[in-house]
C-alpha atoms as a PDB file:
ATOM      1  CA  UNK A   1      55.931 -47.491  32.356  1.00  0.00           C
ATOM      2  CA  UNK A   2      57.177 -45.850  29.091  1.00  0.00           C
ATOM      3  CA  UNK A   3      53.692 -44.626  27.289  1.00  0.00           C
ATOM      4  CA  UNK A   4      53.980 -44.175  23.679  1.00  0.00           C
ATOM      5  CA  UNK A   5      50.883 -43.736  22.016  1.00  0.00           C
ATOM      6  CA  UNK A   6      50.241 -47.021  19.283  1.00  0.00           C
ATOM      7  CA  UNK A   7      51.320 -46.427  15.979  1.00  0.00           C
ATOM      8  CA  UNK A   8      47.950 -47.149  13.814  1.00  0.00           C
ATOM      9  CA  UNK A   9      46.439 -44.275  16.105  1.00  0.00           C
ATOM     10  CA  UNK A  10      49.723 -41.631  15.325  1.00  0.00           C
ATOM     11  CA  UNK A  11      49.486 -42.828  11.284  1.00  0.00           C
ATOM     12  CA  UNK A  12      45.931 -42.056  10.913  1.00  0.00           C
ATOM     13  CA  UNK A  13      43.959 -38.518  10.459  1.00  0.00           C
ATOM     14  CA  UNK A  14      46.961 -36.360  10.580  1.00  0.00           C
ATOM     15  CA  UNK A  15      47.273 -37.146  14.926  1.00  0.00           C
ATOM     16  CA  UNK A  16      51.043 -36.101  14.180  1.00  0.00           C
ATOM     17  CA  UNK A  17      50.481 -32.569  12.430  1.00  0.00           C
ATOM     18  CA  UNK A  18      47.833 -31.661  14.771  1.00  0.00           C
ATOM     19  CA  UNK A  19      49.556 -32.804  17.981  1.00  0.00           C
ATOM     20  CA  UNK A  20      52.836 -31.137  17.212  1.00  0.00           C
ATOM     21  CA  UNK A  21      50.915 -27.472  16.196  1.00  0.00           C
ATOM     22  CA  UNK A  22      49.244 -28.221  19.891  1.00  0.00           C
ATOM     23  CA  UNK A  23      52.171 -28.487  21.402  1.00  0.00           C
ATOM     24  CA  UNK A  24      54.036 -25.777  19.783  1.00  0.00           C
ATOM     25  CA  UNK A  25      50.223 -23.746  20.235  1.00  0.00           C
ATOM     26  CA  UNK A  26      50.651 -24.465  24.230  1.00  0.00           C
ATOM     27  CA  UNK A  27      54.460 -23.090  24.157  1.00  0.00           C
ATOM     28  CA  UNK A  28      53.409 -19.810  23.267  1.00  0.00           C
ATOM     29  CA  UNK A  29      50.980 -19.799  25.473  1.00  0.00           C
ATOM     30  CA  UNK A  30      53.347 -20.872  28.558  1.00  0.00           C
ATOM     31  CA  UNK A  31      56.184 -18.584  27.376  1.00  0.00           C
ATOM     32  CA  UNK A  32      54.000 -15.153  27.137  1.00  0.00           C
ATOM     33  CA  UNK A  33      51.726 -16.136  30.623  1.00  0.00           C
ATOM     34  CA  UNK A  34      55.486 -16.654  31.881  1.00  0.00           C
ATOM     35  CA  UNK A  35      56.881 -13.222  30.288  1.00  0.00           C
ATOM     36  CA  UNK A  36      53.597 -11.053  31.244  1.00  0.00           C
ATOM     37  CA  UNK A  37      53.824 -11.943  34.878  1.00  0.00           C
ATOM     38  CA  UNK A  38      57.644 -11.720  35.334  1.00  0.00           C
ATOM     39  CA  UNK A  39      57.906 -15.617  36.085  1.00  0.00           C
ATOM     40  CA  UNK A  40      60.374 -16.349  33.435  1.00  0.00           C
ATOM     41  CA  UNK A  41      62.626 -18.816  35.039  1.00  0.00           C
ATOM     42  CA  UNK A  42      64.997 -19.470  31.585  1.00  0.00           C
ATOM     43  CA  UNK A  43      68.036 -16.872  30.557  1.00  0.00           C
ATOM     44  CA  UNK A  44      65.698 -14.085  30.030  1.00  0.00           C
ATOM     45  CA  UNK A  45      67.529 -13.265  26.317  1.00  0.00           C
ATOM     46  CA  UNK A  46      66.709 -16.662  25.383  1.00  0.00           C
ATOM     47  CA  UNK A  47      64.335 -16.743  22.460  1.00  0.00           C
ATOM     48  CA  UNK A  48      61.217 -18.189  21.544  1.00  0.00           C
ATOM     49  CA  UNK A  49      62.511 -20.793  19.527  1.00  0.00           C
ATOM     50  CA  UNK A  50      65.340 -21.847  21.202  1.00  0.00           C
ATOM     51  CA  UNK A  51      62.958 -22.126  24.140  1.00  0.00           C
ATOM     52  CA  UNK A  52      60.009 -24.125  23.210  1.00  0.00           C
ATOM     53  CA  UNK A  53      62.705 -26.502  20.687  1.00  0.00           C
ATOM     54  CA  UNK A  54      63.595 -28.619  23.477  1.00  0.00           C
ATOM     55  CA  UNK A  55      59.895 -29.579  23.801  1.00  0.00           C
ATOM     56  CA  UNK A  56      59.047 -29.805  19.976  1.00  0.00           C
ATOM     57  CA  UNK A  57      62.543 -31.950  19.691  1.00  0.00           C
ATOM     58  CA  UNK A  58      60.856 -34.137  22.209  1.00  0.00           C
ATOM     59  CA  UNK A  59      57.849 -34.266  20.433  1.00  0.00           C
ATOM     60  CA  UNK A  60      59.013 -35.118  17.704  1.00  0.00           C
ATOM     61  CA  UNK A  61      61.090 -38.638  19.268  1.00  0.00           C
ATOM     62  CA  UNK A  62      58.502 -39.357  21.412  1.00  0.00           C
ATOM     63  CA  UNK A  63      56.063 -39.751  18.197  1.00  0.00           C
ATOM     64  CA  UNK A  64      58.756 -41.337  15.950  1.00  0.00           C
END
């Protein structure tokens, strides 16, 4: 089952805005718990944004 949450819901009260600064908000979390205990399991020059844009790119569809 493809979940996609109903468009009224994502339109109203800024859901969008505050989701996708969650999101990104959760990515720096992951990425530093990741880098502070030497778990990193990415190219470890990578950075930030490159990182965490394949999850805000995804975001982004899945809200479209």
């Amino acid at each position: 089952m493809d979940f996609k949450p109903d468009n009224l819901l994502v339109q109203q009260g800024g859901f969008v805005e505050r989701f996708r600064v969650h999101m990104l908000h959760q990515r720096v979390l992951d990425w530093g718990c990741a880098k502070a205990t030497h778990d990193v399991t990415w190219d470890q020059d990578m950075p930030f944004s490159t990182w965490a844009e394949r999850f805000t790119d995804f975001t982004a569809e899945w809200l479209s």
